[in-house]
Protein backbone atom coordinates (compact mmCIF):
# COMPACT_ATOMS: atom_id res chain seq x y z
CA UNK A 1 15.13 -0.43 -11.56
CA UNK A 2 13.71 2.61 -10.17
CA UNK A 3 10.22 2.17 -12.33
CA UNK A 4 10.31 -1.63 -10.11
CA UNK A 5 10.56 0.58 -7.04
CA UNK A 6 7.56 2.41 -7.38
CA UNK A 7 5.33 0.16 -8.96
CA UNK A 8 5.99 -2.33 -6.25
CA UNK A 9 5.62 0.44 -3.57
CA UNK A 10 1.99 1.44 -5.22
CA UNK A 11 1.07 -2.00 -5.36
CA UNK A 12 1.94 -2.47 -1.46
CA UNK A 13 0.01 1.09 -1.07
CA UNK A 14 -2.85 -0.37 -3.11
CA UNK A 15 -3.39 -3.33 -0.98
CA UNK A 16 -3.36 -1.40 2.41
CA UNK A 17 -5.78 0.93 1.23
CA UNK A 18 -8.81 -1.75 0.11
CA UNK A 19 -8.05 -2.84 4.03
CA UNK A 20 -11.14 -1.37 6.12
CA UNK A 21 -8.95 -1.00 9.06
CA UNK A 22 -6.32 0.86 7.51
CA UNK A 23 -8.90 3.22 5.94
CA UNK A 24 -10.37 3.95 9.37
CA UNK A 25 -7.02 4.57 10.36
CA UNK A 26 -6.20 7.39 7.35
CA UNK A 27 -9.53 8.68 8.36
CA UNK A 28 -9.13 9.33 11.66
CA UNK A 29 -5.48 10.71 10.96
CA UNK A 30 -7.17 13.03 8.49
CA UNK A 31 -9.84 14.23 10.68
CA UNK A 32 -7.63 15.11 13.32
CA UNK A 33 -5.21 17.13 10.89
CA UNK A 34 -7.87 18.74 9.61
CA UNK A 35 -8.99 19.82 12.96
CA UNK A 36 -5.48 20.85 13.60
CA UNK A 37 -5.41 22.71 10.30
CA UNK A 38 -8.57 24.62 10.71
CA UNK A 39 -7.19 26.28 14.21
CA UNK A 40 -3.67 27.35 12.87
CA UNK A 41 -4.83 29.30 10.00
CA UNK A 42 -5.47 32.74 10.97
CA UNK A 43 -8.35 33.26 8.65
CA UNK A 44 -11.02 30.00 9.56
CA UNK A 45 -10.21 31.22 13.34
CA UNK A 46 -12.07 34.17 13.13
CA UNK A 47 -14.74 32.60 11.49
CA UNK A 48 -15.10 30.20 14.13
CA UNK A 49 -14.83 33.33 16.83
CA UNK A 50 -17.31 35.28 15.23
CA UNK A 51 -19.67 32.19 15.25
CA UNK A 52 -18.85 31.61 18.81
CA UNK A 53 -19.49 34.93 19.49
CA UNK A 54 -22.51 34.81 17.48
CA UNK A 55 -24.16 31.97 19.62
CA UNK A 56 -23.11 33.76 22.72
CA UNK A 57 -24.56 36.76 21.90
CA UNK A 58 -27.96 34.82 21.02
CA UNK A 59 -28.13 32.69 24.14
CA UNK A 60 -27.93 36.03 26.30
């Protein structure tokens, strides 16, 4: 019963994901996670500040 579950939730899954809309959809979501992502973690911010300040230092 519970092996009928899944394989008829990853056949559902399976036909939304060959659907081009849906895929823009997942990639959109994904991109803006991983946007979110890269500014919470402590460690990709500084690299980002040091570019920033980088590119500031450069223009001046």
């Amino acid at each position: 019963m519970a092996l009928d579950a899944i394989l008829q939730a990853f056949v559902t899954l399976n036909g939304l994901a060959t659907s081009p809309i849906v895929l823009l959809v997942l990639a959109f979501i994904g991109a803006y996670l991983g946007s979110r992502v890269v500014e919470v973690i402590p460690y990709t911010r500084r690299i980002i500040e040091r570019r920033e300040a980088q590119a500031a230092a450069e223009r001046e």
